[in-house]
C-alpha atoms as a PDB file:
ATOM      1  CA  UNK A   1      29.414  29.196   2.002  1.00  0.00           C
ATOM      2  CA  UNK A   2      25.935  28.293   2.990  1.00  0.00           C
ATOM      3  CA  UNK A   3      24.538  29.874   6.125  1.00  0.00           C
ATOM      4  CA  UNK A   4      23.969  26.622   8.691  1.00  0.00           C
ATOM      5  CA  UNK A   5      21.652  26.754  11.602  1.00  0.00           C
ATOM      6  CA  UNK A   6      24.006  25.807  14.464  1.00  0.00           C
ATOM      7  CA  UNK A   7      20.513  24.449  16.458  1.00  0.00           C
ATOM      8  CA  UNK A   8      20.022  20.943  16.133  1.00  0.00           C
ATOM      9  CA  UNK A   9      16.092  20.213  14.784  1.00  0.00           C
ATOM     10  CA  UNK A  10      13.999  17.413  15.605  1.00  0.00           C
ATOM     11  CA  UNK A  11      15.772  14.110  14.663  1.00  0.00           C
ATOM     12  CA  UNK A  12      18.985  16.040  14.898  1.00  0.00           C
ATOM     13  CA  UNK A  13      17.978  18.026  11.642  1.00  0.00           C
ATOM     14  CA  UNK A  14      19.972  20.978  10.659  1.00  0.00           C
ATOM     15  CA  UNK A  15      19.440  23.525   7.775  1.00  0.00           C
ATOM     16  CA  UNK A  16      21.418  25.718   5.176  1.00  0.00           C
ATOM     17  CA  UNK A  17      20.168  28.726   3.563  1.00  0.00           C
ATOM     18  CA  UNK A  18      21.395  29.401   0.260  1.00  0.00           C
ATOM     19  CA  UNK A  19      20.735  32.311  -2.067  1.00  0.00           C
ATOM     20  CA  UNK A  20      20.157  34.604   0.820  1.00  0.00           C
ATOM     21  CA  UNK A  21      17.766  35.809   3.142  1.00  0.00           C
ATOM     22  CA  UNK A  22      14.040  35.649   2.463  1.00  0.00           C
ATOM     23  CA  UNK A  23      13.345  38.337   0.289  1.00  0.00           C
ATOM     24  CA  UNK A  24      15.824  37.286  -2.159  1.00  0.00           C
ATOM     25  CA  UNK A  25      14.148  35.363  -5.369  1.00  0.00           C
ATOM     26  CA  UNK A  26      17.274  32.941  -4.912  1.00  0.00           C
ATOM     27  CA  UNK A  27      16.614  31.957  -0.910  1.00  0.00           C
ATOM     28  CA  UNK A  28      16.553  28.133  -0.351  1.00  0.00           C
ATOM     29  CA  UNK A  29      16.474  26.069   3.075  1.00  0.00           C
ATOM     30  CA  UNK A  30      17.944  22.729   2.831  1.00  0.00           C
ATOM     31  CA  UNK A  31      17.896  20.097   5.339  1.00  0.00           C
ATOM     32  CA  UNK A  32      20.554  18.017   6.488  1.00  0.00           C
ATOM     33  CA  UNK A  33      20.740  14.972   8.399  1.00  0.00           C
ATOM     34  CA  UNK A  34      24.075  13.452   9.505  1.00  0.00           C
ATOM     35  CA  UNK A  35      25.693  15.443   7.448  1.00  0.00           C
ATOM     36  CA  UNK A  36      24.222  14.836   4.221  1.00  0.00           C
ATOM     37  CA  UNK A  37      21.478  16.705   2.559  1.00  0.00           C
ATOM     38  CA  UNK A  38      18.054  15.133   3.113  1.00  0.00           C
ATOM     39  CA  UNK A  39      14.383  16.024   1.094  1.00  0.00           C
ATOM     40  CA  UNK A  40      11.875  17.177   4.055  1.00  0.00           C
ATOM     41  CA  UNK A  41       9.063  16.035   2.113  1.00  0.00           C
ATOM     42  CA  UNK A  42      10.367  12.577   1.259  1.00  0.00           C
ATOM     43  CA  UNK A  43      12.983  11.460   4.421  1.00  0.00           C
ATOM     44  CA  UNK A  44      11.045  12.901   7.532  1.00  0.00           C
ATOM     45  CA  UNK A  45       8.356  10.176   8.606  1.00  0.00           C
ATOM     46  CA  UNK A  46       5.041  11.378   8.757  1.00  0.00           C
ATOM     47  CA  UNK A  47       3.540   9.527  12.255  1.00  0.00           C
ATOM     48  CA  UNK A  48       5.174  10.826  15.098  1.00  0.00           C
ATOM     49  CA  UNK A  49       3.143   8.532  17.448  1.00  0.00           C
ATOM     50  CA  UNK A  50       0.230   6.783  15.789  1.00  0.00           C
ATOM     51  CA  UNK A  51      -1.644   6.302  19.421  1.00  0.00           C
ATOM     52  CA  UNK A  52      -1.624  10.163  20.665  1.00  0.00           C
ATOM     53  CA  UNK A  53      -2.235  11.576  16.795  1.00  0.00           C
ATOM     54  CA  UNK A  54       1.354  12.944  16.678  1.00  0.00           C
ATOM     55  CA  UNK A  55       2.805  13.936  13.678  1.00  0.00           C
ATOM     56  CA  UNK A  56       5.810  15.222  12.299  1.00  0.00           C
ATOM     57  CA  UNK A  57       5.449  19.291  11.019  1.00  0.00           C
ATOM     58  CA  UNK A  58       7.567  21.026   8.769  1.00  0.00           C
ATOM     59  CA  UNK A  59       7.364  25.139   9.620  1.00  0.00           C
ATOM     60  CA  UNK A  60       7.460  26.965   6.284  1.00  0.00           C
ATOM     61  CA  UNK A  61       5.901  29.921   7.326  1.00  0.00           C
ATOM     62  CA  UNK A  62       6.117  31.502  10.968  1.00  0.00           C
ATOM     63  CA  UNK A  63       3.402  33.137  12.443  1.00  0.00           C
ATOM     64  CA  UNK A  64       2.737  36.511  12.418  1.00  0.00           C
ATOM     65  CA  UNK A  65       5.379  36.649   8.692  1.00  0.00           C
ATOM     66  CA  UNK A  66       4.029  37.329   5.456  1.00  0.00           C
ATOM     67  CA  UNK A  67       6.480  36.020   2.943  1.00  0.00           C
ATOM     68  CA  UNK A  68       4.907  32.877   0.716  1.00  0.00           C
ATOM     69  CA  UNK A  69       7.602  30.074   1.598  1.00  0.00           C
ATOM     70  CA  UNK A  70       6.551  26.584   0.796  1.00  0.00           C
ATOM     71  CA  UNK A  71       8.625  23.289  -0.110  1.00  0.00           C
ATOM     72  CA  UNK A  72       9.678  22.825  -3.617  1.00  0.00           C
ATOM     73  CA  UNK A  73       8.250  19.943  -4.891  1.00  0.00           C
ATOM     74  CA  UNK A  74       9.900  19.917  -8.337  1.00  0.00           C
ATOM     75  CA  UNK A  75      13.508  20.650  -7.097  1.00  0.00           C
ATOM     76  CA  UNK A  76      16.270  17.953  -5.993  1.00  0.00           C
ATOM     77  CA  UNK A  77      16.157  17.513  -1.842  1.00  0.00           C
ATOM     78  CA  UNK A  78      12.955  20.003  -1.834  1.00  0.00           C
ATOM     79  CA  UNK A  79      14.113  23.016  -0.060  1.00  0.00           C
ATOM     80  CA  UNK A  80      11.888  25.731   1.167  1.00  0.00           C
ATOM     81  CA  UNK A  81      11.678  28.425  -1.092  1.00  0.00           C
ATOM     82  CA  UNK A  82      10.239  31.883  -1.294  1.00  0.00           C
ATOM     83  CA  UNK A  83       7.470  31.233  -3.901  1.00  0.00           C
ATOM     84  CA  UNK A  84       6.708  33.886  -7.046  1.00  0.00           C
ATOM     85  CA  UNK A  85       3.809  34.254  -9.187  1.00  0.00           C
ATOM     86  CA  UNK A  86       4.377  36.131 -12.518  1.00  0.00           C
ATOM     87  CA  UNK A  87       8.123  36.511 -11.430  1.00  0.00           C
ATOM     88  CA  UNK A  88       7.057  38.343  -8.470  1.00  0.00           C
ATOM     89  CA  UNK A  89       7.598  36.982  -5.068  1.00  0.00           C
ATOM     90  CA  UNK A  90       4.686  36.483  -3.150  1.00  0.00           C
ATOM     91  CA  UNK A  91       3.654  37.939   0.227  1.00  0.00           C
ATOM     92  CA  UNK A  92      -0.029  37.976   1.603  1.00  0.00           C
ATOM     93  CA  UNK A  93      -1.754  41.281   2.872  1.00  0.00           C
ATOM     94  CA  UNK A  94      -2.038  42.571   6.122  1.00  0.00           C
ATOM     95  CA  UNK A  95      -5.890  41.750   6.495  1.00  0.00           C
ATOM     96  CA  UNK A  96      -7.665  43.762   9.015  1.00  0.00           C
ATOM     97  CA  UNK A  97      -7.183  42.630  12.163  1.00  0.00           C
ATOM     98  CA  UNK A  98      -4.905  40.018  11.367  1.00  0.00           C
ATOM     99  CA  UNK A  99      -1.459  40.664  10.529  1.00  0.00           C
ATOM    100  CA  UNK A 100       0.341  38.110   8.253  1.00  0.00           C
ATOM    101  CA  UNK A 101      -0.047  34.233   8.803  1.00  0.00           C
ATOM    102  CA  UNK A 102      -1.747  33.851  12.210  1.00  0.00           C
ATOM    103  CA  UNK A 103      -0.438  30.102  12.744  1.00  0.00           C
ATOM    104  CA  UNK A 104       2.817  28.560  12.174  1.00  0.00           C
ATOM    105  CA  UNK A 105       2.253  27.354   8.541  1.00  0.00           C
ATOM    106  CA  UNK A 106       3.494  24.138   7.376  1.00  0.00           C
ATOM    107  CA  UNK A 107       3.209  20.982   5.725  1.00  0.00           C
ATOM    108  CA  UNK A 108       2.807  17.310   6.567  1.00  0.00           C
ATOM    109  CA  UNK A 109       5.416  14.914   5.109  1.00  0.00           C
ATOM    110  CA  UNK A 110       5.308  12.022   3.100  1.00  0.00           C
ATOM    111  CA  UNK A 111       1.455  13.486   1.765  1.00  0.00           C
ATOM    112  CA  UNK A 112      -0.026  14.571  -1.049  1.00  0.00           C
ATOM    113  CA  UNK A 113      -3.238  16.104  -2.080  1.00  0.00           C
ATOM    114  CA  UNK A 114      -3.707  14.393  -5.839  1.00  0.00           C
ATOM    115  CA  UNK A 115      -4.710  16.555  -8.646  1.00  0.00           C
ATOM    116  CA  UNK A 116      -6.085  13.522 -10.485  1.00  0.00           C
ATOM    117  CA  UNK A 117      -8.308  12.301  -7.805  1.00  0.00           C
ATOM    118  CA  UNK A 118     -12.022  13.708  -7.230  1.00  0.00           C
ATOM    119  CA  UNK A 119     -12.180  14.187  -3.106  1.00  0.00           C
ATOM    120  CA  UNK A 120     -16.057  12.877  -2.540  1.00  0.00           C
ATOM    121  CA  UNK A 121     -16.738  15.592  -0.056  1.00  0.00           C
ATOM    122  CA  UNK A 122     -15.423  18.421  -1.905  1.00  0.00           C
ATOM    123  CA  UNK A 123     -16.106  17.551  -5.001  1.00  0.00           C
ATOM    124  CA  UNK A 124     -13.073  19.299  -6.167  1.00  0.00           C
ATOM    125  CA  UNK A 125      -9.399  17.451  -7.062  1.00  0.00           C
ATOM    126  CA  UNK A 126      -6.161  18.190  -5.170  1.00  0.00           C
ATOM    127  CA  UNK A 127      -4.046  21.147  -4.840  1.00  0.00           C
ATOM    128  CA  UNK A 128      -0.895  19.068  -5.910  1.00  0.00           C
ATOM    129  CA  UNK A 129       0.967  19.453  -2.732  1.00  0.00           C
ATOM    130  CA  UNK A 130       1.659  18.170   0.458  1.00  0.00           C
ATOM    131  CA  UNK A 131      -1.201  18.433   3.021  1.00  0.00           C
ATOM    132  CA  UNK A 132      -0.951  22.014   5.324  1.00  0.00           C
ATOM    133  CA  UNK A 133      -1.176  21.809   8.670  1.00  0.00           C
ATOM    134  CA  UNK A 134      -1.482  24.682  11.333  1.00  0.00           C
ATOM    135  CA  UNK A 135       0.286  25.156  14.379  1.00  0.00           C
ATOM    136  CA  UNK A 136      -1.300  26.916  16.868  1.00  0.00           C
ATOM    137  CA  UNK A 137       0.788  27.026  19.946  1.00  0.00           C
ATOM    138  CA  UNK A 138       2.161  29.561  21.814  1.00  0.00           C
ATOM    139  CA  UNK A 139       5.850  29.568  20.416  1.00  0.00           C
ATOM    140  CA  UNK A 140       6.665  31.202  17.217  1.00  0.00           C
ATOM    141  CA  UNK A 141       8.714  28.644  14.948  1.00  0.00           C
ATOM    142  CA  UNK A 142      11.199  29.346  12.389  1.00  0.00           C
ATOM    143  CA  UNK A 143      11.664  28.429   8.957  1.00  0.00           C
ATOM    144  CA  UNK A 144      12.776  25.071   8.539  1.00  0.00           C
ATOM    145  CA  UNK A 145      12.174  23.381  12.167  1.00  0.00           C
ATOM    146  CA  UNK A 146      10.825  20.112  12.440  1.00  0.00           C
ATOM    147  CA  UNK A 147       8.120  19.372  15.321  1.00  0.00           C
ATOM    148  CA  UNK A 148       6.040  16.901  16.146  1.00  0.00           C
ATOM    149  CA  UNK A 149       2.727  18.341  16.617  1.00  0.00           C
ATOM    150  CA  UNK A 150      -0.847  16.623  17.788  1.00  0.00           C
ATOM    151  CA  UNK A 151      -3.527  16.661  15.161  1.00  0.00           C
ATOM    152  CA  UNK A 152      -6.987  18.499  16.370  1.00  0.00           C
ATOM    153  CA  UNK A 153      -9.033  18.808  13.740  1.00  0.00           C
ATOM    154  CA  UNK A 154      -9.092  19.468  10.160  1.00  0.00           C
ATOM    155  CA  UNK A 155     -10.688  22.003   8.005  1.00  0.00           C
ATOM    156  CA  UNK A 156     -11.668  21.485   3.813  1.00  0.00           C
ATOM    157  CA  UNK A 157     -10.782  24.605   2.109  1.00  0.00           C
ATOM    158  CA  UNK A 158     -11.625  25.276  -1.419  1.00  0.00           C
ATOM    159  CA  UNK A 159      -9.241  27.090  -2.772  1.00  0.00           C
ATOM    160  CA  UNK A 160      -8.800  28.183  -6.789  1.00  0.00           C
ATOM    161  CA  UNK A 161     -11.166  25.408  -7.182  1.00  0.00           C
ATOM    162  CA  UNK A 162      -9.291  22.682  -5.552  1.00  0.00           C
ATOM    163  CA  UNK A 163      -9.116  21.197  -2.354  1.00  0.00           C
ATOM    164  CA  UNK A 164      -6.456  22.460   0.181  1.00  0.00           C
ATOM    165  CA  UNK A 165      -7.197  20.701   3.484  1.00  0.00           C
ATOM    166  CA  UNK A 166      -5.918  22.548   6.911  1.00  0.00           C
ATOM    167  CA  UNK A 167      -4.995  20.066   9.150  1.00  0.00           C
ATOM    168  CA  UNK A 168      -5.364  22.344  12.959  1.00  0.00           C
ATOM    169  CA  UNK A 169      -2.545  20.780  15.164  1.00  0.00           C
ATOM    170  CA  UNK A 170      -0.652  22.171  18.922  1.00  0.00           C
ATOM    171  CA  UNK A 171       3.388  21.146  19.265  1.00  0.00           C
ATOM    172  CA  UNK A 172       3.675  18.317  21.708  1.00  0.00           C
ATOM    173  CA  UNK A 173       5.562  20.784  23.693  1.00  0.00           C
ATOM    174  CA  UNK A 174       3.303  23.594  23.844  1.00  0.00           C
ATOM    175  CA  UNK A 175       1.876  23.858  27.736  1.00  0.00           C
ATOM    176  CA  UNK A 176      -1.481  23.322  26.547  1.00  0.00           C
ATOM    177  CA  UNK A 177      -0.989  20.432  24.434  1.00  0.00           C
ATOM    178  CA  UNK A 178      -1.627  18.010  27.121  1.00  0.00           C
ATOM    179  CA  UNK A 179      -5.083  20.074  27.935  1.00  0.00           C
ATOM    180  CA  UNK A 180      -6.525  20.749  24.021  1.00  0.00           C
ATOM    181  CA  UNK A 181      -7.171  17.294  22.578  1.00  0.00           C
ATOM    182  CA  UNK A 182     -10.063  18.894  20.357  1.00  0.00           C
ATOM    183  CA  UNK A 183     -11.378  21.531  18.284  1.00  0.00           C
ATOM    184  CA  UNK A 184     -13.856  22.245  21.360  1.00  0.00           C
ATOM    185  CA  UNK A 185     -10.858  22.048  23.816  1.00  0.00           C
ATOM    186  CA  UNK A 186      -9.441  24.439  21.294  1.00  0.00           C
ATOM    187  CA  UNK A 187     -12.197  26.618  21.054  1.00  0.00           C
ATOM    188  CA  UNK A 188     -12.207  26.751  25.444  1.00  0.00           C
ATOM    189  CA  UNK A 189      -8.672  27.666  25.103  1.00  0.00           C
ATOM    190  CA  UNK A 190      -8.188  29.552  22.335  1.00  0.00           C
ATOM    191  CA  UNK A 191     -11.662  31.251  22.045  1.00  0.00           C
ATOM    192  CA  UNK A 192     -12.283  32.620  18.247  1.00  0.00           C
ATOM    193  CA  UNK A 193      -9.493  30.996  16.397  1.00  0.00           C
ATOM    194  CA  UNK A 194     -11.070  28.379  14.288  1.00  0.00           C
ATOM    195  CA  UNK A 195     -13.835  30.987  13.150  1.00  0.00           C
ATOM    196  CA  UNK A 196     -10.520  33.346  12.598  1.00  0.00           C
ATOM    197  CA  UNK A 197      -8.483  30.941  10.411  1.00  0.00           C
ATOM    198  CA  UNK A 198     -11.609  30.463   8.468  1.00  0.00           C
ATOM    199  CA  UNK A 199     -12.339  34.440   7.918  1.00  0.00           C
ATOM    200  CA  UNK A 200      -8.531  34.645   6.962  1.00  0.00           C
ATOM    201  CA  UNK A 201      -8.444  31.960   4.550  1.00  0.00           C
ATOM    202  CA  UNK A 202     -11.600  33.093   2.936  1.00  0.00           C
ATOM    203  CA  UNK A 203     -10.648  36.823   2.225  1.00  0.00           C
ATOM    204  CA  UNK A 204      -6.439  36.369   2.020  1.00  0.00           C
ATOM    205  CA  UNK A 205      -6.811  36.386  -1.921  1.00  0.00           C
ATOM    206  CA  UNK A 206      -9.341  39.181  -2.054  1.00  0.00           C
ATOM    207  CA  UNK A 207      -6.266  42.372  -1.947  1.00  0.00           C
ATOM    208  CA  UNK A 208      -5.002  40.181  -4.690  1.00  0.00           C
ATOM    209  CA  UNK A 209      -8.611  40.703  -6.713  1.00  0.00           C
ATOM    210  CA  UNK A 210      -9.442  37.536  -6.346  1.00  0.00           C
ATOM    211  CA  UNK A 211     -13.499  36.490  -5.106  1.00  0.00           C
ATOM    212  CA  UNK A 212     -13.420  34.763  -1.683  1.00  0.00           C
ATOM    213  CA  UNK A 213     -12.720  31.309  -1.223  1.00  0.00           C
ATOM    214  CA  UNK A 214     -15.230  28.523  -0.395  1.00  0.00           C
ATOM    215  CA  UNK A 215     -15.286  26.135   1.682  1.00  0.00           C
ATOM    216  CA  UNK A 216     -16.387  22.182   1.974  1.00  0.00           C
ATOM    217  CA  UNK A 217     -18.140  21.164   5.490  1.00  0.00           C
ATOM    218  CA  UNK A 218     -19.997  24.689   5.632  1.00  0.00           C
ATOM    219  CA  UNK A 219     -16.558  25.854   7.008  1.00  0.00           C
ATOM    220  CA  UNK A 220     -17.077  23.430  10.149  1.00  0.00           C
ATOM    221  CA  UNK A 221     -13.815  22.244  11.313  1.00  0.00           C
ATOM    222  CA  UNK A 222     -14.147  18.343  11.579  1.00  0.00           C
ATOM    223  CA  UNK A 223     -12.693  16.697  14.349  1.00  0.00           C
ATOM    224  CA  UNK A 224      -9.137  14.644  14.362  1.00  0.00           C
ATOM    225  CA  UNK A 225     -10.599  10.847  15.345  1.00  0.00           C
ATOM    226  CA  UNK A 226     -13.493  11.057  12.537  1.00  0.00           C
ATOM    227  CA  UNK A 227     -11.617  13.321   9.753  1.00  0.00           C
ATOM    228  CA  UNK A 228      -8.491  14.365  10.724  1.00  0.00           C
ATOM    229  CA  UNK A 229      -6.519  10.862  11.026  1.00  0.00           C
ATOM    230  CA  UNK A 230      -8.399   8.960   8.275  1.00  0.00           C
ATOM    231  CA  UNK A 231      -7.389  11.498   6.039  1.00  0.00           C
ATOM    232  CA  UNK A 232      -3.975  11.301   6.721  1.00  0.00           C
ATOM    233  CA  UNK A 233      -3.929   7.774   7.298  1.00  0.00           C
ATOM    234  CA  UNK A 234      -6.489   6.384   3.775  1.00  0.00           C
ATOM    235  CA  UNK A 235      -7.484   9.624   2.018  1.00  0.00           C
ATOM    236  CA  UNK A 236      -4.811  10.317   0.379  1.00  0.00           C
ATOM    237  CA  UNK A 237      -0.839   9.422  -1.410  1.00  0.00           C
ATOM    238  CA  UNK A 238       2.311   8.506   0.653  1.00  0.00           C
ATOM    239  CA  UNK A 239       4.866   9.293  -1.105  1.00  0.00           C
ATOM    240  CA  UNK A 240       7.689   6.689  -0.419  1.00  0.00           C
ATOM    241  CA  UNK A 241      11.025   7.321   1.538  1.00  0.00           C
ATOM    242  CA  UNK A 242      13.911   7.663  -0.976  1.00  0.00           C
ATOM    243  CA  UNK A 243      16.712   5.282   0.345  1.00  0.00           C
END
């Protein structure tokens, strides 16, 4: 039988893990919503609340973990998985200082970075999934949970030669949310962590023998009202809600 998470998610989400535990090739998180299974990607809304830049957040990854999880695109309902490469499963390094993911990782639903279009700024095409976003409150989420989370700012990776935006957001319910608003609110609070996430993103593939990512912007971190939202509001696909 499928492990269920007895905690109720936001929207009265639940999740099953079948397969087993991450670390096992076969591990998959489904979602269910009034007792039927329900695609994160396609059946969560995106907005939150369109006014205070809320949006809904889908935790793949929690901080301080190191196992690659992400949302199966291809697969019926989209569960999380634990992604492979070469029939390996993939975990990122330790880099020094950091130790695994230094956010709560996850993805925006109902968005998609389009390998066929050319992003003007970036000059690169789409990563062919959902937009990232990272959380960077004070709780550490868990794989699966849903929470609405205020947009800050955004960041344009270049990754493998295609653009990977990081969307920098706080939960709603963090105790600073109501106080960071900004990246420069988030740089008074959180001193160093916007030049962090951009040293981490830059070097994570290096241990793997890969060069060091670039970056669009000069690595600047734009700001939610003039990059974040119009991105996630013109720049890009919505995919629509299966009924």
């Amino acid at each position: 039988m499928p492990k269920t998470h007895t905690r109720c998610f936001h929207n009265q989400i639940k999740t099953a893990v079948v397969g087993g535990p991450v670390g096992a090739p076969a591990h998959r998180l489904y979602f269910i919503r009034d007792n039927q299974p329900i695609s994160p990607w396609h059946d969560i809304p995106l907005v939150s609340n369109a006014s205070t830049r809320e949006y809904n957040m889908i935790c793949e990854i929690p901080r301080w973990s190191n196992a690659k999880l992400e949302i199966d695109t291809k697969a019926p309902f989209n569960p999380i998985k634990h992604d492979t490469k070469n029939n390996k499963l993939r975990y990122v390094a330790n880099i020094f200082p950091y130790k695994g993911y230094i956010w709560n990782y996850g993805a925006l639903p109902q968005t998609y970075e389009d390998p066929a279009d050319i992003d003007p700024d970036t000059k690169c095409a789409g990563d062919n999934d959902p937009i990232d976003v990272l959380e960077v409150g004070s709780k550490i989420c868990r794989e699966g949970e849903v929470h609405r989370v205020k947009a800050l700012g955004v960041l344009a990776l270049i990754d493998d030669k295609e653009t990977d935006w990081k969307v920098l957001a706080i939960r709603s319910d963090d105790p600073l949310a109501a106080k960071i608003n900004g990246i420069d609110e988030l740089e008074s609070f959180m001193p160093g962590l916007v030049s962090a996430t951009v040293d981490w993103f830059t070097k994570y593939k290096v241990p793997d023998g890969k060069p060091y990512n670039c970056w669009a912007f000069d690595a600047k971190s734009q700001d939610a009202v003039s990059r974040a939202i119009p991105l996630l509001s013109a720049d890009f696909i919505y995919l629509e809600l299966l009924e």
